[in-house]
Every structure is written in structure tokens, then in C-alpha cells.
C-alpha atoms as a PDB file:
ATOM      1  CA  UNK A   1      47.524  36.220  96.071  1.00  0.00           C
ATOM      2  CA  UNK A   2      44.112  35.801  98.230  1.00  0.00           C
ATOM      3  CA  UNK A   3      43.400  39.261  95.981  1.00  0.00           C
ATOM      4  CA  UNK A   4      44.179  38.345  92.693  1.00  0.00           C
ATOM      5  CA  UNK A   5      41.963  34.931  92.822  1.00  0.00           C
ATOM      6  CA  UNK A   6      38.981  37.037  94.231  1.00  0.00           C
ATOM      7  CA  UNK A   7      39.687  39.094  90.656  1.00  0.00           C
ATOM      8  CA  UNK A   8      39.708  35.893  88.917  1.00  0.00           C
ATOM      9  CA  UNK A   9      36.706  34.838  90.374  1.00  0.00           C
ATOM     10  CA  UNK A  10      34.696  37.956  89.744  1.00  0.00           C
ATOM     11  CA  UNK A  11      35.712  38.277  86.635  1.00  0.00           C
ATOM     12  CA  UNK A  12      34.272  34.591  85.269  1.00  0.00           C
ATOM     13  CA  UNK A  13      31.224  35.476  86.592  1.00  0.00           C
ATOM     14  CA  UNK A  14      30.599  38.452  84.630  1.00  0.00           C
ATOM     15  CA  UNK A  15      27.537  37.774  82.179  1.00  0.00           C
ATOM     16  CA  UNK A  16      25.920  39.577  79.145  1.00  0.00           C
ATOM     17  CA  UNK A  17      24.324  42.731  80.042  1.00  0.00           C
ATOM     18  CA  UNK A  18      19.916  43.120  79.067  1.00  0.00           C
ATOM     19  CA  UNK A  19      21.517  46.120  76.595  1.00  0.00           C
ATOM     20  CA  UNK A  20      23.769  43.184  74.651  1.00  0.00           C
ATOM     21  CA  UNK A  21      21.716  39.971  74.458  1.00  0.00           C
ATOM     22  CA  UNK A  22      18.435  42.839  73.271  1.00  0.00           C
ATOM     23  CA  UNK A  23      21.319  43.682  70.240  1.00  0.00           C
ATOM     24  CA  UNK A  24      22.248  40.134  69.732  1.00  0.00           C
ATOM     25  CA  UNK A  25      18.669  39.614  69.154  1.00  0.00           C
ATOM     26  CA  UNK A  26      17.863  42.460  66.962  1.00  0.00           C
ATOM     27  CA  UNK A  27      21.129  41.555  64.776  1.00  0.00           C
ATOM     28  CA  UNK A  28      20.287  37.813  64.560  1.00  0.00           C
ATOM     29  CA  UNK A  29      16.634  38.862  63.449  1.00  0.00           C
ATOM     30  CA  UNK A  30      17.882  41.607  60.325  1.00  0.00           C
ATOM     31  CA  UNK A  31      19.857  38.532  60.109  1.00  0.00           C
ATOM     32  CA  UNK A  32      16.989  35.624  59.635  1.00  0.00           C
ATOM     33  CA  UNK A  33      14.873  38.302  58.141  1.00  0.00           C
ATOM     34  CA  UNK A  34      17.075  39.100  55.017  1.00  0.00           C
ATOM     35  CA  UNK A  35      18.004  35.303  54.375  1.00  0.00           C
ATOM     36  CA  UNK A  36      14.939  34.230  54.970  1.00  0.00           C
ATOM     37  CA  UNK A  37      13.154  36.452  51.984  1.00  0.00           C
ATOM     38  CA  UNK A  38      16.403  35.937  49.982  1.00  0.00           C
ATOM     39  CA  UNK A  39      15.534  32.394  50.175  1.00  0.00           C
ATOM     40  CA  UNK A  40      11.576  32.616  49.566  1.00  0.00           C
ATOM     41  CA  UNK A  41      12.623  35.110  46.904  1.00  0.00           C
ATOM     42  CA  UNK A  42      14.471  32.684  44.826  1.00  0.00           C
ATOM     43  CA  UNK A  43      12.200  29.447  45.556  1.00  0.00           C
ATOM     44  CA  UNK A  44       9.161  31.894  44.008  1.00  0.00           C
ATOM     45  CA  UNK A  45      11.246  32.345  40.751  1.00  0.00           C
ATOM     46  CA  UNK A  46      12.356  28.607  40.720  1.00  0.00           C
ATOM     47  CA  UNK A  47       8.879  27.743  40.895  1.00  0.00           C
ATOM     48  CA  UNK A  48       7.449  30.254  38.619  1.00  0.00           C
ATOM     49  CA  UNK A  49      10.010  29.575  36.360  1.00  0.00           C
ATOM     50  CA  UNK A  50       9.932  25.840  36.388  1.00  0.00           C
ATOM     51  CA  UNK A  51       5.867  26.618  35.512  1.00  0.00           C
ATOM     52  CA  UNK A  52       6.997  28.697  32.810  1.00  0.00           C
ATOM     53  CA  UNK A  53       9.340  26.369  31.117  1.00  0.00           C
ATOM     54  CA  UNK A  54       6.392  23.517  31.949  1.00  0.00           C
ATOM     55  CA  UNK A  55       3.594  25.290  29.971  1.00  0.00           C
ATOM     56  CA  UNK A  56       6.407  26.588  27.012  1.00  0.00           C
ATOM     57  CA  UNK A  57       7.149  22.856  26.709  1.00  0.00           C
ATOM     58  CA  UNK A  58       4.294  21.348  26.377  1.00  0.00           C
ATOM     59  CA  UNK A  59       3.105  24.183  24.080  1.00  0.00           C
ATOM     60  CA  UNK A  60       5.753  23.430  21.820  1.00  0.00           C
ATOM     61  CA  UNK A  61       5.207  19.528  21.827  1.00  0.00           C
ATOM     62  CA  UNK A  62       1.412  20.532  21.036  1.00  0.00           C
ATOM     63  CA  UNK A  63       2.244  22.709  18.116  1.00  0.00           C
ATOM     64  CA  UNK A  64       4.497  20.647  16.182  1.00  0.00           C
ATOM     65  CA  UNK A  65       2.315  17.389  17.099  1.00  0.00           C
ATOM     66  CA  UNK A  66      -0.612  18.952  15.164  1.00  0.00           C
ATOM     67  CA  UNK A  67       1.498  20.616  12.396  1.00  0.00           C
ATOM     68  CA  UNK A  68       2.622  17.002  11.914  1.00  0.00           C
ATOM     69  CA  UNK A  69      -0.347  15.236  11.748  1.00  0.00           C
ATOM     70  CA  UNK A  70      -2.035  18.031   9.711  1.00  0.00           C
ATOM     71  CA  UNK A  71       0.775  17.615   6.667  1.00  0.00           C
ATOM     72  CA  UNK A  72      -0.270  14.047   6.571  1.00  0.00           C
ATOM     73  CA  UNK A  73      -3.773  14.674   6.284  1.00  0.00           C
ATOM     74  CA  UNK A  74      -6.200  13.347   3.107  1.00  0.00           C
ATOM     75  CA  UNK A  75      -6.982  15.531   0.130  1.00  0.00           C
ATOM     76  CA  UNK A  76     -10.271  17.725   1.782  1.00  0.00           C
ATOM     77  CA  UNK A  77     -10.715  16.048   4.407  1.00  0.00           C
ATOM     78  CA  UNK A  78     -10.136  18.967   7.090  1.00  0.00           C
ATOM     79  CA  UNK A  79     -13.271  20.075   8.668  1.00  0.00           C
ATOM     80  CA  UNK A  80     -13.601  22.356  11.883  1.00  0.00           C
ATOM     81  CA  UNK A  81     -16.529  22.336  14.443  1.00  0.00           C
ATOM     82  CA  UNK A  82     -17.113  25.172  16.979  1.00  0.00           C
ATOM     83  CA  UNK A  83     -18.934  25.739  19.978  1.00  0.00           C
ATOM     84  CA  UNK A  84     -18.722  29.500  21.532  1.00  0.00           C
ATOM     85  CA  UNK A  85     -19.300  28.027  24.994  1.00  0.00           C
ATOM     86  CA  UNK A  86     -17.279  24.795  25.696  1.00  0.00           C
ATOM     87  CA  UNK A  87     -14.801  23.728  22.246  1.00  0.00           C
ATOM     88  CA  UNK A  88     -13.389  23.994  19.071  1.00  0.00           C
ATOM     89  CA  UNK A  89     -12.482  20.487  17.243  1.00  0.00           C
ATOM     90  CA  UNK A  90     -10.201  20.374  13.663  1.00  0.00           C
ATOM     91  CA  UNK A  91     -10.807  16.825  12.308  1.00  0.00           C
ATOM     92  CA  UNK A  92      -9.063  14.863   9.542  1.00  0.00           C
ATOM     93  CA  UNK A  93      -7.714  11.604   8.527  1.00  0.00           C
ATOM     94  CA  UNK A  94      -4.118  10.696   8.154  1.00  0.00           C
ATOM     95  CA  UNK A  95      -2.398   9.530   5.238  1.00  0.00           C
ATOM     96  CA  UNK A  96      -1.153   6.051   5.587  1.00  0.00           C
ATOM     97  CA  UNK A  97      -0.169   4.905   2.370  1.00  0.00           C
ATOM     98  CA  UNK A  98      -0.726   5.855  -0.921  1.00  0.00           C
ATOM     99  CA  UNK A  99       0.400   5.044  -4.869  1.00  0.00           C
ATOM    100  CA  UNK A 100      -0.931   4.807  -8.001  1.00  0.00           C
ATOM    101  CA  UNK A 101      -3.960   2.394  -9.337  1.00  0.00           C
ATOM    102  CA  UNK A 102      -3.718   0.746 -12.299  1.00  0.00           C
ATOM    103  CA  UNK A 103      -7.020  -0.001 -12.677  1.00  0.00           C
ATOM    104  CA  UNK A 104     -10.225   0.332 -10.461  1.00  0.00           C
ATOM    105  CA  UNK A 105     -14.194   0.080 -10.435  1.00  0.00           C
ATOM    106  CA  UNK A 106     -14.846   3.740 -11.569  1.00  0.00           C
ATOM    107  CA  UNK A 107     -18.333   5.373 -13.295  1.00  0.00           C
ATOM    108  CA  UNK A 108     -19.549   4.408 -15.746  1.00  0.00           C
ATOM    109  CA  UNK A 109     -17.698   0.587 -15.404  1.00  0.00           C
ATOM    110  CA  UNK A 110     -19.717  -1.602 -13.233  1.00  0.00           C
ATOM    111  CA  UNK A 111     -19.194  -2.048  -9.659  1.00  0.00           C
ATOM    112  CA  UNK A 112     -16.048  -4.419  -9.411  1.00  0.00           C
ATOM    113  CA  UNK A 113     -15.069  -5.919  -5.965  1.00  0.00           C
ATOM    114  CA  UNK A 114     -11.105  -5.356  -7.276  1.00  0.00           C
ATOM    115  CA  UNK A 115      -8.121  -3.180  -8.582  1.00  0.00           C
ATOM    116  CA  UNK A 116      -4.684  -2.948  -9.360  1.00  0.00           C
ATOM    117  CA  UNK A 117      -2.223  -0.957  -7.607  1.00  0.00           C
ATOM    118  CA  UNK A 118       0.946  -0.260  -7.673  1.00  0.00           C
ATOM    119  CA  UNK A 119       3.403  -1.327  -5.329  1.00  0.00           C
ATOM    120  CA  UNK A 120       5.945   0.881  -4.078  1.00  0.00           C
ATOM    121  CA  UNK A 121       7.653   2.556  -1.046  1.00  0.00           C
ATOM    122  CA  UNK A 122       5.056   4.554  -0.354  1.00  0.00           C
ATOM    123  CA  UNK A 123       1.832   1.318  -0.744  1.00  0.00           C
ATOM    124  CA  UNK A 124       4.218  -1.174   1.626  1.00  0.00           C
ATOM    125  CA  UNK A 125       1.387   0.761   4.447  1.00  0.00           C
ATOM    126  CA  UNK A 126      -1.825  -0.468   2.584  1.00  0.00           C
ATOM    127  CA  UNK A 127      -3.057  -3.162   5.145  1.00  0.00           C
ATOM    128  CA  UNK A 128      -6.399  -5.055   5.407  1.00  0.00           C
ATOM    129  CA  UNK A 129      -9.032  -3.208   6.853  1.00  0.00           C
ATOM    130  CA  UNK A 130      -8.160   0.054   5.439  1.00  0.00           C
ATOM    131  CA  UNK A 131     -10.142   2.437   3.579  1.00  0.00           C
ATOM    132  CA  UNK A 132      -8.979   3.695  -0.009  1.00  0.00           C
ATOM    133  CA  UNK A 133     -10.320   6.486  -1.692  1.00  0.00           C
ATOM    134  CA  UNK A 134     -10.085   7.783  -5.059  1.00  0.00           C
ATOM    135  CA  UNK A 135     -10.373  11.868  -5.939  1.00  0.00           C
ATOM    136  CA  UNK A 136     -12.328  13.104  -2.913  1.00  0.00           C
ATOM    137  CA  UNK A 137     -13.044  17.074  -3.364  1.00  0.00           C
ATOM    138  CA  UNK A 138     -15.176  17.458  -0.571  1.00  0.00           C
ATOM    139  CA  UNK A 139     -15.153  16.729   3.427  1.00  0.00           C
ATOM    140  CA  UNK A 140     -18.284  14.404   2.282  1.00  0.00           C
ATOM    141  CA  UNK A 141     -16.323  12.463  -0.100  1.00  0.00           C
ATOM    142  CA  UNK A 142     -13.669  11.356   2.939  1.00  0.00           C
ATOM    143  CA  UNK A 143     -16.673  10.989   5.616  1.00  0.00           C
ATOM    144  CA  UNK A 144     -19.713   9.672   3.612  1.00  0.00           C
ATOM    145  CA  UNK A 145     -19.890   6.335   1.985  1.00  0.00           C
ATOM    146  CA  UNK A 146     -23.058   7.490  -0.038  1.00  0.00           C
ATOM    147  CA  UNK A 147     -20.679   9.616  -2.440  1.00  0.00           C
ATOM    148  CA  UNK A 148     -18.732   6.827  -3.610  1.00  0.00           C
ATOM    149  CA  UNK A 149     -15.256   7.602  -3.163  1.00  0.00           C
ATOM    150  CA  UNK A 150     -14.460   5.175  -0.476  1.00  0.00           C
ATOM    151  CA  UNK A 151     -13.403   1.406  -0.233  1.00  0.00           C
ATOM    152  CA  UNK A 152     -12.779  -0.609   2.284  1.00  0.00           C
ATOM    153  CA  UNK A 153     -10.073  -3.059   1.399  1.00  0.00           C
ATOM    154  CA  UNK A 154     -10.964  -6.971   2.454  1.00  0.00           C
ATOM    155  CA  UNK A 155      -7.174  -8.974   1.223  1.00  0.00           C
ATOM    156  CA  UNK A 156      -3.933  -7.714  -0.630  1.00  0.00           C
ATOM    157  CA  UNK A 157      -2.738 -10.074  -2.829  1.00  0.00           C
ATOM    158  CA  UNK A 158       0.603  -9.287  -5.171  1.00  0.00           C
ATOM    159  CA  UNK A 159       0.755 -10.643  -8.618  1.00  0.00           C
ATOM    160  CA  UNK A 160       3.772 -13.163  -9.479  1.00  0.00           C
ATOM    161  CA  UNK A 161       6.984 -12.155 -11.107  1.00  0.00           C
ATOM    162  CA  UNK A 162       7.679 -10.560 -13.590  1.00  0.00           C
ATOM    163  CA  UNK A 163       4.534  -8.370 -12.410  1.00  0.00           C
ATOM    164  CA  UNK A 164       5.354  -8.346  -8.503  1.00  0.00           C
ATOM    165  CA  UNK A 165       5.181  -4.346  -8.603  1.00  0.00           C
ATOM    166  CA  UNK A 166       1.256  -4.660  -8.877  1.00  0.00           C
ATOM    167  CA  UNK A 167      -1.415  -5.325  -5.664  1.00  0.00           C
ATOM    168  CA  UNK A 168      -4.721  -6.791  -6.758  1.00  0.00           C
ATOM    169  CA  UNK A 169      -6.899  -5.152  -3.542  1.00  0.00           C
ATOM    170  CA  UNK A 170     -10.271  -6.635  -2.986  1.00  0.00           C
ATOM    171  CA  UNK A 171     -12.984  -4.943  -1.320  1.00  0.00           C
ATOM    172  CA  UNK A 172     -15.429  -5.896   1.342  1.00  0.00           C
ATOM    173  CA  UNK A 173     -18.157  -5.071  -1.166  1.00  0.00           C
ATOM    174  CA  UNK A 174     -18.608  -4.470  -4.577  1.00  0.00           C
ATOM    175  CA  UNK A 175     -17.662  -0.677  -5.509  1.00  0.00           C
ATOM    176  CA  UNK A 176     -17.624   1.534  -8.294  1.00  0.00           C
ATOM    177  CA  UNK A 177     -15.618   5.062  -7.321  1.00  0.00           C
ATOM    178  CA  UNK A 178     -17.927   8.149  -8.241  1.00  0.00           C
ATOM    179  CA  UNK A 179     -14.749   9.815 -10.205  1.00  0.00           C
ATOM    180  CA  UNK A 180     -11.585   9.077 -11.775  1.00  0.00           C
ATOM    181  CA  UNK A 181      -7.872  10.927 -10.382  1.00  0.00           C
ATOM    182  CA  UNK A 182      -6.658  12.774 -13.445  1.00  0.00           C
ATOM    183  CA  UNK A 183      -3.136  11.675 -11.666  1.00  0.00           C
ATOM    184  CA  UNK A 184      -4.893   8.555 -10.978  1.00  0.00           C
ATOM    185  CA  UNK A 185      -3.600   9.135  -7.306  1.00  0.00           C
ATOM    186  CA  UNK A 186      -5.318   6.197  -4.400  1.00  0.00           C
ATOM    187  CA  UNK A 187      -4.786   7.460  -0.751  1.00  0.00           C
ATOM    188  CA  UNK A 188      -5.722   5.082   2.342  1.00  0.00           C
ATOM    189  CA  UNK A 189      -5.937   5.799   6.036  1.00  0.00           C
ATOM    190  CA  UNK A 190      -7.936   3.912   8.929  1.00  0.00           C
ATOM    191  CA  UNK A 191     -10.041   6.249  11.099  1.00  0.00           C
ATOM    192  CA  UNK A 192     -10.307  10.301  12.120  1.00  0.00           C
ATOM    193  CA  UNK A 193      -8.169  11.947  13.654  1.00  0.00           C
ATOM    194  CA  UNK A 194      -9.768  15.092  16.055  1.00  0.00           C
ATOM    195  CA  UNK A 195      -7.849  17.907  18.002  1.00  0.00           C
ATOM    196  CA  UNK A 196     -10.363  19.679  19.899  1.00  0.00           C
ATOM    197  CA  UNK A 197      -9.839  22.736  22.529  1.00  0.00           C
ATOM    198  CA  UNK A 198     -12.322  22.227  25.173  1.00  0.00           C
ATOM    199  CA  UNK A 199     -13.027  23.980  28.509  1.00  0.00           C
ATOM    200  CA  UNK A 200     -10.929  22.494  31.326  1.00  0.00           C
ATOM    201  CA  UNK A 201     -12.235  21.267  34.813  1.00  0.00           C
ATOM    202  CA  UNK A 202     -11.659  24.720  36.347  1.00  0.00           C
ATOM    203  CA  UNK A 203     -13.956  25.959  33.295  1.00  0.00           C
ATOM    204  CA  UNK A 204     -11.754  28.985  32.923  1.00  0.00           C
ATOM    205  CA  UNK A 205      -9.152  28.058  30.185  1.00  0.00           C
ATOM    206  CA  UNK A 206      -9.184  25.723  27.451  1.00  0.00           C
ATOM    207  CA  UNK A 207      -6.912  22.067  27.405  1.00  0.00           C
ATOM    208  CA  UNK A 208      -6.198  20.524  24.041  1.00  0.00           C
ATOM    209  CA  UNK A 209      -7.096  16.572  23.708  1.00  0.00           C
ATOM    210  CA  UNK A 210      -6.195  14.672  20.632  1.00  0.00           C
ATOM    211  CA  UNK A 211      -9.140  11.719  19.787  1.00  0.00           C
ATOM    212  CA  UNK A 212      -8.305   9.192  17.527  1.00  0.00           C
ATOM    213  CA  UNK A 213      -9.807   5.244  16.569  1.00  0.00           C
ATOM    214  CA  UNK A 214     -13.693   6.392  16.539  1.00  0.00           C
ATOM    215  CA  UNK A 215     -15.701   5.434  12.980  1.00  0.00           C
ATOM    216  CA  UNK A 216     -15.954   7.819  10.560  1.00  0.00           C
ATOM    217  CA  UNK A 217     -19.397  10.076  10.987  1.00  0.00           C
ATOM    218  CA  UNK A 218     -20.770  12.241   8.139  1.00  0.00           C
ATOM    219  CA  UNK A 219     -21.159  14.537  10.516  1.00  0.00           C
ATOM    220  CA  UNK A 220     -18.545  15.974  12.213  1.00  0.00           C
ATOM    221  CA  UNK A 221     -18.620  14.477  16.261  1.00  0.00           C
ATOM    222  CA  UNK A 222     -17.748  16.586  18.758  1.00  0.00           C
ATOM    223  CA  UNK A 223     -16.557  15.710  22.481  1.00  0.00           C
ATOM    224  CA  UNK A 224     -19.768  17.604  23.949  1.00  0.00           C
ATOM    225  CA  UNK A 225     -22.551  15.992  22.176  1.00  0.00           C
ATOM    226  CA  UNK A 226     -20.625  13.039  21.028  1.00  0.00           C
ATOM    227  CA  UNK A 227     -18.375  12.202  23.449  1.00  0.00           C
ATOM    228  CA  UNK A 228     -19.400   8.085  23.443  1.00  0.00           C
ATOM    229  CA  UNK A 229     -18.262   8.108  19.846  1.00  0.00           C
ATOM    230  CA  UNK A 230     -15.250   9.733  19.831  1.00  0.00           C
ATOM    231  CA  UNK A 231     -13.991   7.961  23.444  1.00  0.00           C
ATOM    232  CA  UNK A 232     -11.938   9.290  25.453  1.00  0.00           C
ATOM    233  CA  UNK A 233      -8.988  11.889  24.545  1.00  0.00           C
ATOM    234  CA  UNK A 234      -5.627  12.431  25.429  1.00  0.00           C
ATOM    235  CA  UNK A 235      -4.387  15.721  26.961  1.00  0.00           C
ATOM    236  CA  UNK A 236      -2.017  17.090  25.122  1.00  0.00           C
ATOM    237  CA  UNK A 237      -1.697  20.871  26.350  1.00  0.00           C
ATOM    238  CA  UNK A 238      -3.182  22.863  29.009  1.00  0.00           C
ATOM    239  CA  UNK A 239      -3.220  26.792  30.332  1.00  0.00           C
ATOM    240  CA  UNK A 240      -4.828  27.023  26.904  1.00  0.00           C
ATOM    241  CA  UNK A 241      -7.041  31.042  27.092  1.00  0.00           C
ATOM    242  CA  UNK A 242      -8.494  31.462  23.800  1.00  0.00           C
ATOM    243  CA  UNK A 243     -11.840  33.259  23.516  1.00  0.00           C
ATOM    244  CA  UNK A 244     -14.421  30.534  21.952  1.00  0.00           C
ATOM    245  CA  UNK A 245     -16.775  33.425  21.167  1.00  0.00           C
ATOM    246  CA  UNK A 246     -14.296  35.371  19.447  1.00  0.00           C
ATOM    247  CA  UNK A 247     -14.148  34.509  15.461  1.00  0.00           C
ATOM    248  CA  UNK A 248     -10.413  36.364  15.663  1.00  0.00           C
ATOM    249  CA  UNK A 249      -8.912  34.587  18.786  1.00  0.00           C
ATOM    250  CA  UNK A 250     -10.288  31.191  17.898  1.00  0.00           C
ATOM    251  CA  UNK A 251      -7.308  28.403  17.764  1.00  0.00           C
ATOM    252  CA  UNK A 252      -8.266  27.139  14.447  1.00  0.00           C
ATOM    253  CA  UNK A 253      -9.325  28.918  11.490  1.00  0.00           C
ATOM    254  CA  UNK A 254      -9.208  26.699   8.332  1.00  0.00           C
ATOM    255  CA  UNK A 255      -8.957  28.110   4.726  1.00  0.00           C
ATOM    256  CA  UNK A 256     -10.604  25.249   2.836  1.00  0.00           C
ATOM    257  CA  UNK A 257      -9.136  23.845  -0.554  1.00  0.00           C
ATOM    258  CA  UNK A 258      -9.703  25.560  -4.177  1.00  0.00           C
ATOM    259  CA  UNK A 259      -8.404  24.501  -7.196  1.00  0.00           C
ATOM    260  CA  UNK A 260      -5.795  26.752  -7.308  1.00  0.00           C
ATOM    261  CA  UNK A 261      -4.777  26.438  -3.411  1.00  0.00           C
ATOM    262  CA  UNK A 262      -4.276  24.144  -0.908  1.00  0.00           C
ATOM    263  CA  UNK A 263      -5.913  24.011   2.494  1.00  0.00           C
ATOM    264  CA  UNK A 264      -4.767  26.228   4.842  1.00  0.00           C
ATOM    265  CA  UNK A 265      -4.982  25.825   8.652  1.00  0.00           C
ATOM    266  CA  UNK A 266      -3.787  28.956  10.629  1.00  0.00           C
ATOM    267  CA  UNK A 267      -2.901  27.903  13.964  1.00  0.00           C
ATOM    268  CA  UNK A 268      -3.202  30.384  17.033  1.00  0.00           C
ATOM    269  CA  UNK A 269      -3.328  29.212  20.225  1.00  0.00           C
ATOM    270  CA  UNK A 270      -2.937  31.735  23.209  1.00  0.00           C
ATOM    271  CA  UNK A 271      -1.356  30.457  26.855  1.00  0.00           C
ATOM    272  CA  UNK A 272      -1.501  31.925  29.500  1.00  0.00           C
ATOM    273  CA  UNK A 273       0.748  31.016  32.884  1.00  0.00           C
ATOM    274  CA  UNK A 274       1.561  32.698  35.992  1.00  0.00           C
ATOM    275  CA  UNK A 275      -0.113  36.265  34.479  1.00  0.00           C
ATOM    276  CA  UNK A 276       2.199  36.254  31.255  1.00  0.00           C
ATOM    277  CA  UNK A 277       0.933  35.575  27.924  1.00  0.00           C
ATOM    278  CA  UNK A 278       2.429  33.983  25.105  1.00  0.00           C
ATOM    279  CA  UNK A 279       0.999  32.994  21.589  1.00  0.00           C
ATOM    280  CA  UNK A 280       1.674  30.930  18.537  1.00  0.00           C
ATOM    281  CA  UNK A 281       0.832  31.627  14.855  1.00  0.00           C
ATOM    282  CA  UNK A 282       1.631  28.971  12.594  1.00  0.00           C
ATOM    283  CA  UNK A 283       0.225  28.197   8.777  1.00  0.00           C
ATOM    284  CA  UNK A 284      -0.192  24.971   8.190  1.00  0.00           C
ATOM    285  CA  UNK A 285      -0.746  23.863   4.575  1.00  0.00           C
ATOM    286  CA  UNK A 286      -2.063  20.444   3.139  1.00  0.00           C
ATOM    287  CA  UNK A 287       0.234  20.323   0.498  1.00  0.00           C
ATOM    288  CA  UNK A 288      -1.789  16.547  -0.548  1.00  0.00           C
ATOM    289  CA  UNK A 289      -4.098  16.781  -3.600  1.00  0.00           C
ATOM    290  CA  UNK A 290      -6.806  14.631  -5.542  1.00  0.00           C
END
């Protein structure tokens, strides 16, 4: 008995030997090792990924916001300013309303300070303040009051019934419109509208900001040399690589008006994330006329 708890006793005692706890180690290490990079592994394609799907959104929200905004834009009023170093700016001015006139101020009649519209779904937009123009065929005709196509309306006043589909507009001076619609078409809109691709803070790739509210310029503004007038933009896209110096890789490239087309802007911009590339090509015509 005195035997057998001696054999007991030894036996608890036993430990690991230097050879085991060595392989314990080594197995425990393949072990943290293998999870370990599994783990970083998958985090680097989460985050890659989640970049990836960051940059492809916001690409796509970019895209379809200008494509938008470009459909709506005034007969000729597209115009594109580029820099090779620092930007590349598309401006135009949204359609807010629009109808036919029944009568207006037009050469030769004398300067009026009133017209007739109609009213419609498409003139409930005309509001105080706007400007109206009348057949503009050139980006001077939208941006320069010295050609006389533009208005700016002062009250809105509808005529009584039998006759309350026709707006009597004032103006805030007296006008006479340079030229007559031959669809005697009256468009009117508030302020520019600019999209410019600009060098970011890093300096290395381009960020598109959208600038909207400044006064209308007869010559274009741009964000460089110009940047009290047009205010401050709003980012709209970033990771934007484009080559500014190269007339083939520049994000805009505008097909002006004819008179037996419409403008055309061909929209390219090239983004570039995590080394991959990715770019869009999209036609965007002004389908609005004189």
C-alpha cells in the first residue's frame, strides 16, 4: 500500500518535458500565424473593397447629377473653360420654366416694359426675379445683356377670366428682344450653373465641385481666377485622374449647337482608386432649342 501511494505520488508530479512545451509553442505559432494573415487578409479586401464601392458610388451619383442638369440646360448656353494646369469648368443655366409668349417688346417695336404669356404646366415656375429670354443662338445671347435677348421679370400678373390662361410679365426695365422665336418659344432660369474638375488638395488628381447662385458674367468665371464670384462649391466626386493637358482625356468636350444639331456634351471622366481604373463615356445632348 506504502508502494502504490509513492506511485501515485510520483506520478502527479510528472511535468511537460523542454521537447513538448518547445512543440506546443511552435504549433500554437503556425497556429496564430495562419489566422492571423487569414484575418489581415480579409480586413485588406473589406477595406479595399468598401473604397471601391465608395469611389463607384459617388461616380455614379456624379454622372447622372450632371447628365441631369445638362438636359435642362437653355438653348446655347453651354460653354466650357480649360486650364491645362489646375481645371476644367462646363457652365450653363437651367431651365426653369418655359411657354409660349403671346406678345413681347421685339425689333423693330419699341422697347415695352411688358408681354403676354401663356400660362400653362410648364410657366406655373416663372417667378419674380427671373430672367426670360427670347431666341438666344449664342453663349453671348444667355450671358450678355448688351445682345438683347434677356429680361428680367419685375411682377406676374394673370389676366381675369375668361382670359386666365395669359401672364402679363413686367420687366425691371424697358426691353425690346433683339429677335423673334419662329416657335415663339420664352425660356427663364435664375443664375449659372458650373461643374468644374479642379486639382484636389493632394494636387495629384482632380475632385469635381458643382457652383451655383453667382451673377451671370459675359465671360465665363472660373474657380482659379474667379473664385470670389463663383463662391464656394460643393464636392461632388473625388479620385477624379484625368490629364488637363491632354485635349483626348479631358472630362468635357462640348460639340456646340448647329442648325441642324443639338449640343453635344461627351462626358469622360477617368477614376482611379486603390491602382484600378475605371472610366465613363456618356453623350449628353441638349435636346432644348430657340
Amino acid at each position: 500500500m506504502g508502494s502504490s501511494t509513492a506511485q501515485r505520488m510520483q506520478a502527479s508530479t510528472r511535468g511537460f518535458t523542454l521537447v513538448e512545451m518547445v512543440t506546443v509553442i511552435l504549433i500554437l505559432g503556425i497556429l496564430v500565424v495562419g489566422v492571423s494573415s487569414f484575418i489581415i487578409f480579409g480586413t485588406r479586401i473589406f477595406v479595399e473593397s468598401s473604397s471601391v464601392d465608395q469611389v463607384l458610388s459617388q461616380s455614379r451619383f456624379a454622372v447622372e447629377r450632371v447628365t441631369r442638369e445638362l438636359r435642362s440646360a437653355l438653348p446655347n448656353s453651354l460653354r466650357v473653360n480649360t486650364d491645362s494646369l489646375t481645371y476644367q469648368c462646363v457652365e450653363f443655366v437651367p431651365i426653369e420654366a418655359s411657354t409660349t409668349y403671346l406678345t413681347m417688346p421685339i425689333v423693330p417695336t419699341a422697347a415695352a416694359s411688358a408681354g403676354i404669356v401663356i400660362l400653362d404646366n410648364t410657366a406655373s415656375a416663372i417667378r419674380v426675379n427671373q430672367f426670360a429670354w427670347i431666341y438666344p443662338l449664342i453663349d453671348a445671347d444667355v450671358y450678355n445683356s448688351a445682345r438683347q435677348k434677356r429680361a428680367q421679370v419685375k411682377t406676374i400678373a394673370t389676366a381675369p377670366s375668361p382670359l386666365e390662361h395669359q401672364v402679363t410679365l413686367t420687366f425691371t426695365a424697358p426691353t425690346r428682344f433683339a429677335e423673334a422665336s419662329p416657335r415663339q418659344r420664352i425660356y427663364f432660369a435664375s443664375s449659372p450653373v458650373s461643374y468644374c474638375f479642379e486639382k484636389g488638395p493632394s494636387g495629384n488628381e482632380l475632385q469635381l465641385l458643382r457652383y451655383a447662385g453667382y451673377s451671370f458674367n459675359a465671360v465665363q468665371p472660373n474657380p482659379a481666377a474667379m473664385p470670389a464670384t463663383m463662391g464656394t462649391g460643393v464636392l461632388m466626386a473625388q479620385s477624379v485622374a484625368n490629364a488637363l493637358n491632354n485635349g483626348a482625356d479631358l472630362p468635357f468636350i462640348l460639340t456646340p449647337s448647329s442648325l441642324v444639331n443639338n449640343a453635344m456634351v461627351h462626358l469622360q471622366p477617368r477614376f482611379n482608386v486603390n491602382g484600378e481604373t475605371f472610366q465613363y463615356r456618356h453623350q449628353v445632348q441638349v435636346i432644348n432649342v430657340p
